[in-house]
Protein backbone atom coordinates (compact mmCIF):
# COMPACT_ATOMS: atom_id res chain seq x y z
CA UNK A 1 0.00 0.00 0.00
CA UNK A 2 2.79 2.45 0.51
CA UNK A 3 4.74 1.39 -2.31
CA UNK A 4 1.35 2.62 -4.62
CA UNK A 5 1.28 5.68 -2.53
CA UNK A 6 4.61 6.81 -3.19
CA UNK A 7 4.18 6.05 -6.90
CA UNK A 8 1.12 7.90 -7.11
CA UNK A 9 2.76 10.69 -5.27
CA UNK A 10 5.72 10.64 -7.83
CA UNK A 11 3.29 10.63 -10.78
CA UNK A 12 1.50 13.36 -9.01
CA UNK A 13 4.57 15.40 -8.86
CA UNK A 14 6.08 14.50 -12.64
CA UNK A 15 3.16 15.81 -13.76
CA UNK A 16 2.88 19.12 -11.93
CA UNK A 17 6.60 19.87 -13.09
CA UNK A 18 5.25 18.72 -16.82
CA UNK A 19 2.33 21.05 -16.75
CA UNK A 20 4.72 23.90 -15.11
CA UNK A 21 6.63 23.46 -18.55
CA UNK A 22 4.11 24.32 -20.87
CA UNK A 23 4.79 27.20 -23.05
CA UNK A 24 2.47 30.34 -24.38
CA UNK A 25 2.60 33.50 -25.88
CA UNK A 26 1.03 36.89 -25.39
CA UNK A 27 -1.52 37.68 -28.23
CA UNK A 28 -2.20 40.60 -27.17
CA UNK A 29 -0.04 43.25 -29.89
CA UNK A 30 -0.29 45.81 -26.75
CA UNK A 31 1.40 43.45 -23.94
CA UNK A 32 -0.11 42.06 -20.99
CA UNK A 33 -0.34 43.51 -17.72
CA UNK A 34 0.71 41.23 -14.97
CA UNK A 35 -0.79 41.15 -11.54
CA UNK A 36 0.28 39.76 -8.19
CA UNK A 37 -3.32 38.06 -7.11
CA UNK A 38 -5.79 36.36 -9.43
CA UNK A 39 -7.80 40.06 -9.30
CA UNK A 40 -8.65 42.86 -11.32
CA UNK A 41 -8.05 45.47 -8.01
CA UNK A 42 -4.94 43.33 -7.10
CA UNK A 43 -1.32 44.85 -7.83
CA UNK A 44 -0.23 45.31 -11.05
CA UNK A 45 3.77 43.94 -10.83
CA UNK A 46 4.50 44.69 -14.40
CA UNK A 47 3.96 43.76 -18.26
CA UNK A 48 4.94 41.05 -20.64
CA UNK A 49 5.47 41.92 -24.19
CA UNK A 50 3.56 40.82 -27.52
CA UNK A 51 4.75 37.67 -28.86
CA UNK A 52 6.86 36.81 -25.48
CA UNK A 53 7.18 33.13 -24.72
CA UNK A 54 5.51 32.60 -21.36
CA UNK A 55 5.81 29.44 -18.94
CA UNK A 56 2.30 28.03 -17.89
CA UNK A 57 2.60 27.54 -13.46
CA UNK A 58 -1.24 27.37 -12.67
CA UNK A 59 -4.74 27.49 -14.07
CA UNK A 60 -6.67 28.91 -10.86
CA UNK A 61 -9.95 28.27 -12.38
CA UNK A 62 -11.61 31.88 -11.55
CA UNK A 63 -13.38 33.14 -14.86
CA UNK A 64 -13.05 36.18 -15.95
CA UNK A 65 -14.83 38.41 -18.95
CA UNK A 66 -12.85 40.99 -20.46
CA UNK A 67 -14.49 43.72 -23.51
CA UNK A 68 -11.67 44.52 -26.06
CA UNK A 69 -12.90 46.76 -29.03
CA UNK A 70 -16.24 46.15 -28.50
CA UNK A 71 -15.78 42.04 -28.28
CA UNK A 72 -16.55 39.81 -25.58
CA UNK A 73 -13.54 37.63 -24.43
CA UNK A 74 -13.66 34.56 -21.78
CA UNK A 75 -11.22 32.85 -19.85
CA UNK A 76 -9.85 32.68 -16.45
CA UNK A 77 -6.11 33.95 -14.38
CA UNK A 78 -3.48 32.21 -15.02
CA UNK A 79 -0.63 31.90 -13.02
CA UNK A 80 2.53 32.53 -15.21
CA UNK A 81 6.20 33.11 -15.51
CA UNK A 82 9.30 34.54 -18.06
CA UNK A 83 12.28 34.38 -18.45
CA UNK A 84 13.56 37.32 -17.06
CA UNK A 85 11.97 35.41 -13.44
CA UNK A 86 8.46 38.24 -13.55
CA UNK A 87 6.04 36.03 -11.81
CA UNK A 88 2.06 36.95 -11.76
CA UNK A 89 -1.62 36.31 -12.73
CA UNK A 90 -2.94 37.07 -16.31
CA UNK A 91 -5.63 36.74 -18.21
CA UNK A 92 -5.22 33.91 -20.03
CA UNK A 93 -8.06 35.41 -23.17
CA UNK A 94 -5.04 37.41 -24.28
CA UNK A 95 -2.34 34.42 -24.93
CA UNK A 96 -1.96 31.50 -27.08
CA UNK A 97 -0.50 27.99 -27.05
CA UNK A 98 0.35 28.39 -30.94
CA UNK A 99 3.66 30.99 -31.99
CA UNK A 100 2.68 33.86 -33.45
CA UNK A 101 2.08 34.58 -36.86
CA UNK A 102 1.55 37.43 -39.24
CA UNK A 103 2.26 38.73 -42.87
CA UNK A 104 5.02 41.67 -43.33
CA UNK A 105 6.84 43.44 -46.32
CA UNK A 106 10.47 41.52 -46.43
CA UNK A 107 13.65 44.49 -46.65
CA UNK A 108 16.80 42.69 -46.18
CA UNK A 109 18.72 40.11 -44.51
CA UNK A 110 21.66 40.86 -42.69
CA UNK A 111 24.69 38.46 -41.71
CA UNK A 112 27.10 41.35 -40.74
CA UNK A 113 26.87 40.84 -36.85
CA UNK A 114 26.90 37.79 -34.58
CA UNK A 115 23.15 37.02 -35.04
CA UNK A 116 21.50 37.05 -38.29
CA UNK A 117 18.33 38.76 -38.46
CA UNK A 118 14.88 39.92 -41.02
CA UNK A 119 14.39 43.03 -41.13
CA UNK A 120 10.64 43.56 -42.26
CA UNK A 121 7.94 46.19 -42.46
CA UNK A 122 5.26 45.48 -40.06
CA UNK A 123 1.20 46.68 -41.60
CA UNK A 124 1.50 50.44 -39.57
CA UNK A 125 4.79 50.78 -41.82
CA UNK A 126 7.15 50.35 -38.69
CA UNK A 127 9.90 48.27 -39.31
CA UNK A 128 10.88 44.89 -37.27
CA UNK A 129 13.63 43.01 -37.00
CA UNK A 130 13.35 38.88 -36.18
CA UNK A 131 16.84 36.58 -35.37
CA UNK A 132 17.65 34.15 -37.11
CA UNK A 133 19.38 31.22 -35.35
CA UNK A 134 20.41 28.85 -39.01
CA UNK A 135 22.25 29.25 -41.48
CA UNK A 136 19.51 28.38 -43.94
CA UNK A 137 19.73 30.94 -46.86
CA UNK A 138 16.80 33.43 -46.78
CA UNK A 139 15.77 34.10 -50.99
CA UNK A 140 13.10 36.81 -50.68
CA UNK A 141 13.72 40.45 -52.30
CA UNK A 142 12.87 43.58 -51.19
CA UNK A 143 8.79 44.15 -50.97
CA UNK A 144 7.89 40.71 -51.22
CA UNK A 145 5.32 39.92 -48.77
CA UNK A 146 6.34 36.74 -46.00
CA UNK A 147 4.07 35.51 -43.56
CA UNK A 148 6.32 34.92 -40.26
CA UNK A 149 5.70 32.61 -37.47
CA UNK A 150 7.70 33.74 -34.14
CA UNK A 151 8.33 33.64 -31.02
CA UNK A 152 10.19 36.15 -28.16
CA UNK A 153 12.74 34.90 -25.81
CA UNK A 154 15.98 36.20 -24.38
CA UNK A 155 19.75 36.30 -26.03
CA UNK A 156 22.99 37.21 -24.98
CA UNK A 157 25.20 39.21 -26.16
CA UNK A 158 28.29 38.13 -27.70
CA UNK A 159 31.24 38.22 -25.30
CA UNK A 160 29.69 39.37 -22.27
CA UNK A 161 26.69 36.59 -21.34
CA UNK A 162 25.67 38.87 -18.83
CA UNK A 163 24.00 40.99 -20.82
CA UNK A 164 20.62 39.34 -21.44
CA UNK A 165 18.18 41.14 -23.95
CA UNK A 166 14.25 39.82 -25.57
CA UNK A 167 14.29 39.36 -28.98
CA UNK A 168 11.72 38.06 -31.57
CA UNK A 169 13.22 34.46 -32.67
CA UNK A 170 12.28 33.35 -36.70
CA UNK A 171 10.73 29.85 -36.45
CA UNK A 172 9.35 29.77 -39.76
CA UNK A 173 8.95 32.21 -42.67
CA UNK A 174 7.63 32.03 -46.40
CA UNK A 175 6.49 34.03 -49.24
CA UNK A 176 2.98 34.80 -49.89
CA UNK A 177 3.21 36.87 -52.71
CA UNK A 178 6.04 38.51 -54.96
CA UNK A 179 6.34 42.70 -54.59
CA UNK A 180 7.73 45.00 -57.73
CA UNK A 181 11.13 43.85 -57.29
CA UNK A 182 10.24 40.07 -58.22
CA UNK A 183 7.74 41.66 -60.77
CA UNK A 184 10.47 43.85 -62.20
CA UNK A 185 13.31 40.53 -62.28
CA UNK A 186 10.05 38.84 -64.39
CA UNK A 187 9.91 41.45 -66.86
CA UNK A 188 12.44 43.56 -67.78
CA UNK A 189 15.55 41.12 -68.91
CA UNK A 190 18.46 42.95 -68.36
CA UNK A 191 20.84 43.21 -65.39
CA UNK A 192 21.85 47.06 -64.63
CA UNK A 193 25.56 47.32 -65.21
CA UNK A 194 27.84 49.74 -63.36
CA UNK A 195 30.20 52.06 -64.44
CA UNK A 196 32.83 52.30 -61.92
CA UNK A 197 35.95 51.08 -60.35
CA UNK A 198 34.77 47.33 -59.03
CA UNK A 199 38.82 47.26 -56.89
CA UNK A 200 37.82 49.78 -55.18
CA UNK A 201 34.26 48.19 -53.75
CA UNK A 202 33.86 45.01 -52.35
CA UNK A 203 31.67 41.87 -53.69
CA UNK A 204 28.84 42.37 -50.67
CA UNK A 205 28.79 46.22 -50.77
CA UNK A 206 28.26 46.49 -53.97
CA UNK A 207 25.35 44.15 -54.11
CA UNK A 208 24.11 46.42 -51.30
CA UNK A 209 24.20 49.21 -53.85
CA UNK A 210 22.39 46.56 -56.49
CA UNK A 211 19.71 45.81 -53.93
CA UNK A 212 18.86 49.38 -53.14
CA UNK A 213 19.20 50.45 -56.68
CA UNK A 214 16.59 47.82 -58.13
CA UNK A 215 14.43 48.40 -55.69
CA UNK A 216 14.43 52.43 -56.24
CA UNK A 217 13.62 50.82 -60.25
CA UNK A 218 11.17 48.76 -59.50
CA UNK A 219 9.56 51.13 -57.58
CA UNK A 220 9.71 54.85 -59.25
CA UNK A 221 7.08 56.83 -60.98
CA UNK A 222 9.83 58.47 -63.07
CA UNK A 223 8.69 58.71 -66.84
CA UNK A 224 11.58 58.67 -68.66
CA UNK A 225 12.79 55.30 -66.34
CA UNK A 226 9.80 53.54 -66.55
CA UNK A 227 9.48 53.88 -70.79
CA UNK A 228 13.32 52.24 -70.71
CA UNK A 229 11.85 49.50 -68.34
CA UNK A 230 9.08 48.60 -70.66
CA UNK A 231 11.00 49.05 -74.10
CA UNK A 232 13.76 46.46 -72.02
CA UNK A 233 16.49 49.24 -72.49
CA UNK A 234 19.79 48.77 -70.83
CA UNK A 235 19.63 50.40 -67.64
CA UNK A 236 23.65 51.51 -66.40
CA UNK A 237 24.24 53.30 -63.03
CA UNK A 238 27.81 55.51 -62.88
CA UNK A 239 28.91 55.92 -59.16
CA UNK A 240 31.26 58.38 -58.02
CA UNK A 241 32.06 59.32 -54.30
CA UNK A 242 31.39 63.14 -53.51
CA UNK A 243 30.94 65.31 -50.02
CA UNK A 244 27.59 66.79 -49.76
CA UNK A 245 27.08 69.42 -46.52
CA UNK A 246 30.51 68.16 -45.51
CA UNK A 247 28.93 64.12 -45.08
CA UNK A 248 30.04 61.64 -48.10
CA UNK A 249 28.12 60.25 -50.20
CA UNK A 250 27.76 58.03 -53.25
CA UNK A 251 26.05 60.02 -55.76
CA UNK A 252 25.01 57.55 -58.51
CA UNK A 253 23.26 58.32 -61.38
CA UNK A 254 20.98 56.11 -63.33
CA UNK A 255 21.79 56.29 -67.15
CA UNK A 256 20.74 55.40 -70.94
CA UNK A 257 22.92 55.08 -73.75
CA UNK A 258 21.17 57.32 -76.79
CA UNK A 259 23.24 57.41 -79.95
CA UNK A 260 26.56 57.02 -78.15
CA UNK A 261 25.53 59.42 -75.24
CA UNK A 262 25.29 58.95 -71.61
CA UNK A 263 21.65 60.37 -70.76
CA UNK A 264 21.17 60.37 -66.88
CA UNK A 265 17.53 59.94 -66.10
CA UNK A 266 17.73 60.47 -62.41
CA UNK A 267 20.32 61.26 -59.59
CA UNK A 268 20.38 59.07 -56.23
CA UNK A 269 22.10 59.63 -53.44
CA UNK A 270 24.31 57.18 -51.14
CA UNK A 271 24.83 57.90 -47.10
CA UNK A 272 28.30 56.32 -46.81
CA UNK A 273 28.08 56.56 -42.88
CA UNK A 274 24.32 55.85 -42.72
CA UNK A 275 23.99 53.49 -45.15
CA UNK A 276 20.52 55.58 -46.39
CA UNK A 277 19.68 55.85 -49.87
CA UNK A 278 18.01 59.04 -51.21
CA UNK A 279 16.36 60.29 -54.36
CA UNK A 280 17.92 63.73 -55.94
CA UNK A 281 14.99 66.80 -55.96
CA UNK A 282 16.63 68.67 -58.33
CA UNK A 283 14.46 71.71 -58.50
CA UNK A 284 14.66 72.27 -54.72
CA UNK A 285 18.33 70.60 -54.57
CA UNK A 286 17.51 68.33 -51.69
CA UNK A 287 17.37 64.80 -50.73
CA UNK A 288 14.37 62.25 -50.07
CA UNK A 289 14.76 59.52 -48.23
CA UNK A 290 14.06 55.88 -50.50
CA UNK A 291 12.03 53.83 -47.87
């Protein structure tokens, strides 16, 4: 008889520590205020951020009804936990047991620093950035639109694992939909060539300047660009560092040859310690930021 009891007792307690494992996320895009009591008047202890992985402690079984936007939501306190050790009630109508997901405008990928990351353009237009923990090649151009599934949890920073920071983590991404600069690859069947100095430039900056250059293409409202795009002219880019208000600059300018001249159809501009790309107002000699 005690042998059962202490092997009930040890199933009773494996399974408390399995259910303490189980993992969800905050829905809720504006965070989730924490609590110290299973009540709406109790303390509020602090927040947990949208998307953040969260680790399920208790279900206390008192329901609650919440009115968000005009919608009725029901569910109960849960008793929860994070990483960064924040321990409190929530209610549980505003998480999820599934990762997040959502759709967002692809703009780079960057391998330059110890964790890879997206960089994408959320549906207000505010850019967000997702790490990458593989080394599986990400294929998408600029403007396509990727529906990413994610999750938030904590890194460390490289060389000093004391410093612990949240980050959205990738689990899964894929393309929904091609934007103009797969449309523009489809159509017009020419590469733009350079005219410059390729010693001086190396192999990954200059496809930077490619990138940004195709996308401005793909992209512009500019007459006299968009009849060479249709007619499949060759489209050639000269690039020639300058100082502009003391800062320098690429200044590049995109060009058609027309009966053996060079006919520049619009200026750009290159941020060589931002790394921004602008468009050339030439009537009011000023830059506009290419976003």
């Amino acid at each position: 008889m005690a042998l059962k009891k202490l092997i009930l007792l040890t199933l009773l307690i494996q399974g408390a520590f399995l259910f303490a494992q189980k993992e969800v996320y905050v829905s809720a895009e504006n965070g989730l205020i924490v609590r110290n009591k299973p009540n709406r008047k109790a303390e509020r202890i602090g927040k947990f951020n949208h998307a953040e992985k969260l680790n399920l402690l208790q279900k206390t079984g008192k329901q609650i009804i919440v009115i968000d936007e005009g919608k009725t939501i029901k569910g109960e306190w849960y008793k929860v936990n994070s990483n960064n050790a924040l321990t409190g009630y929530v209610f549980s109508g505003f998480l999820s047991n599934k990762k997040l997901k959502n759709s967002f405008e692809f703009i780079s990928y960057n391998t330059d620093y110890d964790y890879f990351f997206l960089e994408v353009k959320n549906s207000k237009g505010n850019v967000e950035t997702f790490i990458h923990n593989t080394e599986e090649n990400i294929k998408y151009l600029r403007g396509d639109i990727i529906e990413i599934a994610w999750k938030e949890d904590s890194i460390t920073m490289a060389g000093d694992e004391s410093i612990v920071e949240k980050a959205n983590i990738l689990v899964s991404s894929k393309k929904i939909r091609g934007g103009n600069v797969s449309k523009f690859r489809k159509n017009y069947k020419k590469e733009i060539s350079y005219l410059l100095d390729k010693d001086n430039y190396s192999t990954s900056f200059l496809e930077k300047i490619y990138l940004n250059i195709e996308y401005y293409t793909a992209n512009t409202t500019n007459k006299l660009l968009r009849n060479l795009i249709i007619n499949n002219k060759q489209i050639t880019c000269t690039v020639a560092q300058i100082k502009r208000n003391d800062k320098p600059f690429l200044q590049i300018g995109i060009t058609h040859l027309f009966e053996h001249k060079t006919n520049t159809v619009k200026w750009l501009y290159y941020n060589l310690n931002s790394s921004q790309f602008y468009e050339y107002d030439l009537p009011n000699d000023s830059l506009i930021e290419i976003k």
